[in-house]
Protein backbone atom coordinates (compact mmCIF):
# COMPACT_ATOMS: atom_id res chain seq x y z
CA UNK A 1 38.23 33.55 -5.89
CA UNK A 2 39.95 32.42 -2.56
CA UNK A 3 41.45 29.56 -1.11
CA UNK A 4 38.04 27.96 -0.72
CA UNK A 5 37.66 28.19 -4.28
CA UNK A 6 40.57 26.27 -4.78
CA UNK A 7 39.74 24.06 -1.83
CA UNK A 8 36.10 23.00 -3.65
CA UNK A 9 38.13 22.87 -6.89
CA UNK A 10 40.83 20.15 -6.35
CA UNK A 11 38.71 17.75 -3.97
CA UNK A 12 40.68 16.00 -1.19
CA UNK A 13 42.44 12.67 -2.43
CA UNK A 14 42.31 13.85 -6.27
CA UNK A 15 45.27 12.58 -8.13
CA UNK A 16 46.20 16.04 -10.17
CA UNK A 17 49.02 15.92 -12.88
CA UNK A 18 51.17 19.04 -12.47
CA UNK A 19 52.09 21.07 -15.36
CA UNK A 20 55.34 23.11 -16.56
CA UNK A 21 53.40 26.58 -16.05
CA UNK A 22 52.57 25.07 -12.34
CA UNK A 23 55.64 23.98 -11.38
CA UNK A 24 57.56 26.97 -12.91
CA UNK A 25 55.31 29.40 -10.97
CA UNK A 26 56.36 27.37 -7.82
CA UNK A 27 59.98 27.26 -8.16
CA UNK A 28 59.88 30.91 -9.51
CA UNK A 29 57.96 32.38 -6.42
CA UNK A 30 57.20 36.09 -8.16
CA UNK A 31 54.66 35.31 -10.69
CA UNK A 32 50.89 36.35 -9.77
CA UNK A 33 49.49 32.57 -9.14
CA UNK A 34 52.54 31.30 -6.90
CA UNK A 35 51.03 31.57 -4.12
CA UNK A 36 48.12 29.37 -5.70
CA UNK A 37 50.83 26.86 -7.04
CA UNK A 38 52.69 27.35 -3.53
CA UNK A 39 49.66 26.20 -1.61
CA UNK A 40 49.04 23.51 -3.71
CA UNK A 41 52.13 21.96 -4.01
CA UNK A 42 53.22 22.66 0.01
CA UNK A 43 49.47 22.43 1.09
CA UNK A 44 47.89 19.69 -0.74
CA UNK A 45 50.97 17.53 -2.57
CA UNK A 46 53.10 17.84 0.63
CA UNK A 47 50.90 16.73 2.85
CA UNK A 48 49.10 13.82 0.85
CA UNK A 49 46.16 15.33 0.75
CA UNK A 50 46.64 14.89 -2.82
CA UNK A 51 49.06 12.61 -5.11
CA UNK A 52 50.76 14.53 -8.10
CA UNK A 53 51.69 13.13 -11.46
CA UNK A 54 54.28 15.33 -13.22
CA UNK A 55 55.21 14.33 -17.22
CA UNK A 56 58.49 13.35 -18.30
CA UNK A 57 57.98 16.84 -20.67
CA UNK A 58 57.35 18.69 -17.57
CA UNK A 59 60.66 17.86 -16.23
CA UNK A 60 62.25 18.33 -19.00
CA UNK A 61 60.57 22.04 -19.46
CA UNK A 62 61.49 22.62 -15.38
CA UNK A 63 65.10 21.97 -15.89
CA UNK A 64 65.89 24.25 -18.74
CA UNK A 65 65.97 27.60 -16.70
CA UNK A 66 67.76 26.07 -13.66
CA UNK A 67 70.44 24.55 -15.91
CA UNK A 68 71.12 27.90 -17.51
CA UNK A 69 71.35 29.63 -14.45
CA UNK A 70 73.69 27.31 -11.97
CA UNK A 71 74.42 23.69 -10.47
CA UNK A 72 72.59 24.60 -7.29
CA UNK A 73 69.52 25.79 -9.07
CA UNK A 74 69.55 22.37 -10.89
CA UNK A 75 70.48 20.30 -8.01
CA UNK A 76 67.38 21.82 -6.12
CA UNK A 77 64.95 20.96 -8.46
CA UNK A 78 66.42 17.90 -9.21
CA UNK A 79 65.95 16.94 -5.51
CA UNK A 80 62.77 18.21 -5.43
CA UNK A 81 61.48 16.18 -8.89
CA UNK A 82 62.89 12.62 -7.11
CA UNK A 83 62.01 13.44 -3.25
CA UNK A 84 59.24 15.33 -2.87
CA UNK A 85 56.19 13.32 -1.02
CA UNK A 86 52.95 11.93 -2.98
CA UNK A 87 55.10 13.10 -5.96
CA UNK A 88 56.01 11.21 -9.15
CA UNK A 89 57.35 11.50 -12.17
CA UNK A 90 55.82 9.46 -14.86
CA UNK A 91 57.55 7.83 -17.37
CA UNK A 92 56.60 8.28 -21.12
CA UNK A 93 56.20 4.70 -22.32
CA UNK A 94 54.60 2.88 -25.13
CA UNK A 95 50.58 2.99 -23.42
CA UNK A 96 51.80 7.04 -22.84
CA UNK A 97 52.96 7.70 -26.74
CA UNK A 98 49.76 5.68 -28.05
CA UNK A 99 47.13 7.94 -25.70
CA UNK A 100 49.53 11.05 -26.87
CA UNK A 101 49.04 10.11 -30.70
CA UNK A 102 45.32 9.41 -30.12
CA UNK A 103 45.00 13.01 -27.98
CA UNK A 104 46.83 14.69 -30.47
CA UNK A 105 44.98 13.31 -33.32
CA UNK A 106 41.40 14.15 -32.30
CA UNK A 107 42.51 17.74 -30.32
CA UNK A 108 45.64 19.02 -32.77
CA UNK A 109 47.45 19.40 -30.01
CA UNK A 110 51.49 20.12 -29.90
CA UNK A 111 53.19 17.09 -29.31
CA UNK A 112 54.75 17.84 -26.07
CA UNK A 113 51.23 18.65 -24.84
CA UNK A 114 50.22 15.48 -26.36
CA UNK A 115 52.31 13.86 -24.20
CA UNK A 116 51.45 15.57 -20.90
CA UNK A 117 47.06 15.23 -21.52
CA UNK A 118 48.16 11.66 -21.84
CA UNK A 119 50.30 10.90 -19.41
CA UNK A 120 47.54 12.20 -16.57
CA UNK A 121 44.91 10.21 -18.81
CA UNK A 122 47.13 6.82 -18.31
CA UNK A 123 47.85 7.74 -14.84
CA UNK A 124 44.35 8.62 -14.10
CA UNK A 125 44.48 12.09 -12.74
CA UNK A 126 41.56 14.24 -12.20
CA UNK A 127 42.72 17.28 -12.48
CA UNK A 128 45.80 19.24 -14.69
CA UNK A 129 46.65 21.89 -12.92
CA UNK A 130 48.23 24.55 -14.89
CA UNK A 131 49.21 27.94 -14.97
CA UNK A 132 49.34 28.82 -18.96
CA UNK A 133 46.09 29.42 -20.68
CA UNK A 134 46.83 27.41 -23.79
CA UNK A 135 45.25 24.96 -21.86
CA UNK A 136 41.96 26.59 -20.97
CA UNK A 137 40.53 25.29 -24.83
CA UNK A 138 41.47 21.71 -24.49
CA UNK A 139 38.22 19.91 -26.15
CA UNK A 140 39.07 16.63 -24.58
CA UNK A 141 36.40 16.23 -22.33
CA UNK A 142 38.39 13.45 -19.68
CA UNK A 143 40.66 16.25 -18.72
CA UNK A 144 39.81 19.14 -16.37
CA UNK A 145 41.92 21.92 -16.06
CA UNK A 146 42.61 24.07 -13.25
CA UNK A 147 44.47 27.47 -14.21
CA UNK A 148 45.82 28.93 -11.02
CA UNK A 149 45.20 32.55 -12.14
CA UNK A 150 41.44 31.38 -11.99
CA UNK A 151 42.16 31.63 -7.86
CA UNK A 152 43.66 34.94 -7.44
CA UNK A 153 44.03 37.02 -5.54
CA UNK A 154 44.96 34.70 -3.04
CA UNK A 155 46.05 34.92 0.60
């Protein structure tokens, strides 16, 4: 795998919905795919090349560490979740908690996931782009996943 696989993979102009595991691997910098998430996010989100969705859970799940640690840590990725180009953070709303209780009825899936398959589903993504393999089995056959360790080693 290369960074052409991961070119072919997420198409130009393919809205992807970025997950905790992506986002974490990002912000972390040390983990084996952040590189992959780096180039995505910096690459692809940055530039426009592609819009990203993140869930309400997701920020939620990216805050936890950064608030344990320090202010700065939070402040960073708090600027980053409100100011980052062709990113957004989508509210969980009524249309988001009925697609989560449908997803999680026909898939069994946790509800947090729940809410994060839905919230690309209403927000039409292509692509969740994820880093934890929990999400390889998703049976939901409008969702694609794209597990950054599936693109390693990377440049």
């Amino acid at each position: 795998m290369s960074l052409s696989s991961l070119e072919k993979a997420i198409a130009p102009g393919t809205r992807v919905l970025l997950d905790s595991s992506a986002l974490i691997a990002y912000f972390d910098g040390s983990e084996p795919a952040s590189p992959v998430a780096k180039h995505v996010i910096d690459s692809f989100v940055r530039t426009g090349r592609n819009e990203a969705i993140v869930s309400m859970v997701t920020v939620m799940e990216v805050l936890i560490r950064p608030l344990m640690r320090s202010p700065v840590d939070f402040g960073h990725v708090m600027d980053f979740l409100t100011h980052f180009p062709h990113l957004r953070a989508q509210p969980i709303d009524l249309t988001v908690a009925q697609e989560a209780a449908s997803v999680r009825a026909t898939q069994r899936l946790r509800p947090a996931d729940a809410l994060v398959v839905a919230t690309g589903l209403v927000t039409q993504v292509g692509l969740l782009v994820a880093n934890d393999d929990r999400w390889k089995p998703i049976g939901d056959t409008r969702v694609r996943v794209l597990y950054l360790e599936d693109h390693l080693p990377f440049p």
